[in-house]
Protein backbone atom coordinates (compact mmCIF):
# COMPACT_ATOMS: atom_id res chain seq x y z
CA UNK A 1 -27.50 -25.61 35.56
CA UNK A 2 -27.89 -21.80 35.36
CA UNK A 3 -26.35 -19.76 32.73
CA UNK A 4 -23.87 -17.90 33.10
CA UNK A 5 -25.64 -14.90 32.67
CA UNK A 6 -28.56 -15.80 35.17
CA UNK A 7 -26.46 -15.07 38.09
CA UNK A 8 -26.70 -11.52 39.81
CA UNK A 9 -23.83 -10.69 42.52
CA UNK A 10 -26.63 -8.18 44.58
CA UNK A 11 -24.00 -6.91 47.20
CA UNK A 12 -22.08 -5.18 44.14
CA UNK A 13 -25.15 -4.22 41.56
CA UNK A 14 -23.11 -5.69 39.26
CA UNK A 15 -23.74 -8.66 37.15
CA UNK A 16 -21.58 -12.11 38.96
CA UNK A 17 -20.90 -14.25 35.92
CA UNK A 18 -20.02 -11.26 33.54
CA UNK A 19 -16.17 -11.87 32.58
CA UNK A 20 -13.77 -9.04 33.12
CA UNK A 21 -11.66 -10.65 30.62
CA UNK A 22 -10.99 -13.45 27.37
CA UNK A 23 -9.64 -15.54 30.24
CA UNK A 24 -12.78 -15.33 32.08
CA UNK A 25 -15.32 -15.82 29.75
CA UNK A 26 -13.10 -19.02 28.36
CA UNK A 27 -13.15 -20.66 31.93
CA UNK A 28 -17.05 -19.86 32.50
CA UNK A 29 -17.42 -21.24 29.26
CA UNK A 30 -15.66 -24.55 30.20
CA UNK A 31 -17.13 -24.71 33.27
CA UNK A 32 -20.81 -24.95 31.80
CA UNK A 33 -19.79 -27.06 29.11
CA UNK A 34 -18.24 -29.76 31.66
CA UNK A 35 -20.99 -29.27 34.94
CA UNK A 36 -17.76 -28.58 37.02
CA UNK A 37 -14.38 -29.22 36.58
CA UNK A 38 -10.74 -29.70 38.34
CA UNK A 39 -8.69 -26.91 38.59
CA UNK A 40 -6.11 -29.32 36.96
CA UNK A 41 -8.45 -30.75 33.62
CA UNK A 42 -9.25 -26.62 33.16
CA UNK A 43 -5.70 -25.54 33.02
CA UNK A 44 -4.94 -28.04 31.13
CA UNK A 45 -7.82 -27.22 28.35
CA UNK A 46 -7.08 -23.56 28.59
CA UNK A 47 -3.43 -23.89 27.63
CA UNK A 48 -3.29 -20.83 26.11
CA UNK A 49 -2.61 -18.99 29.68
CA UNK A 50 -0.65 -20.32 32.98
CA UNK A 51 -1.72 -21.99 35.82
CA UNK A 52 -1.32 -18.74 37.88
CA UNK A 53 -3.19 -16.70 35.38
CA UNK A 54 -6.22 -19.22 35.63
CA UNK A 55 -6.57 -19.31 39.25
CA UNK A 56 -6.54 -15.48 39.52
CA UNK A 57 -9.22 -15.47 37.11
CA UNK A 58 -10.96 -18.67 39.43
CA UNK A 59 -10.36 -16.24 42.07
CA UNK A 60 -11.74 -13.20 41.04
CA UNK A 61 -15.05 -14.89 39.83
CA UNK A 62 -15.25 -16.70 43.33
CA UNK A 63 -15.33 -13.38 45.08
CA UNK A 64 -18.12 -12.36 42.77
CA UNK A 65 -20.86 -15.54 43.32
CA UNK A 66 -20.12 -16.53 39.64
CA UNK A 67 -18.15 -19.62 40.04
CA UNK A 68 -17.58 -21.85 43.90
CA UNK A 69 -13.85 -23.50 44.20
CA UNK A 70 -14.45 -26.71 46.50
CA UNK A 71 -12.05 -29.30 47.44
CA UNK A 72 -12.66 -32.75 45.95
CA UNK A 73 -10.86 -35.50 47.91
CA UNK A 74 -6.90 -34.23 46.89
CA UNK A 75 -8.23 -31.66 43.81
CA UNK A 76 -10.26 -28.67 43.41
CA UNK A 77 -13.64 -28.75 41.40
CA UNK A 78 -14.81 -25.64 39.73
CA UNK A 79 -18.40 -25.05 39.30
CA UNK A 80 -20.97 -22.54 38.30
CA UNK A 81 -22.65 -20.91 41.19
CA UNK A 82 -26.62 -21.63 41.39
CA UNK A 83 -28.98 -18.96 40.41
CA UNK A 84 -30.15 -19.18 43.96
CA UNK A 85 -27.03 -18.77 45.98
CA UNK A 86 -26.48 -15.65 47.18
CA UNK A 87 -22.43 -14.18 47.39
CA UNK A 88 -21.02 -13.39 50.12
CA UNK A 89 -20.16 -10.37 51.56
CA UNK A 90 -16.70 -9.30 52.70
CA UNK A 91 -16.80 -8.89 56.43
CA UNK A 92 -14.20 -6.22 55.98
CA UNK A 93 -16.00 -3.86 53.71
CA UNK A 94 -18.18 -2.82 56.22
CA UNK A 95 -15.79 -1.91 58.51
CA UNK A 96 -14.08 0.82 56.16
């Protein structure tokens, strides 16, 4: 599993994985420790902050390559983005 400061987000220049915040560097932290992880078993360990607060966070690293949210069955799994994938690009910020 990559580090989370082996993954590059190209489209921006900017470094994916590096947190914007405690909050994000917590959840990459626990993400890496655990090789993925429920949205529900991370809130839960990060009890310090709300549900809503953690999912922004989720959110936010998504749209940078540094974490993937899948759906598991009836949860979601967080995991660390391989080195190799490559983040997306907004459709819309080419248009404007």
């Amino acid at each position: 599993m990559p580090s989370a400061e082996a993954l590059l987000d190209v489209s921006a220049g900017i470094r994916a994985s590096e947190p914007a915040s405690e909050l994000e560097a917590t959840v990459l932290e626990t993400i890496a420790s655990h090789d993925g992880i429920t949205m529900e078993d991370l809130v839960a360990r990060l009890c310090d902050w709300t549900w809503s607060e953690v999912f922004i966070a989720i959110d936010a690293m998504s749209r940078r390559g540094a974490v993937a949210l899948r759906r598991d069955g009836f949860q979601y799994r967080v995991t660390m983005r391989p080195t190799s994938a490559c983040p997306r690009k907004h459709f819309l910020s080419d248009k404007f």
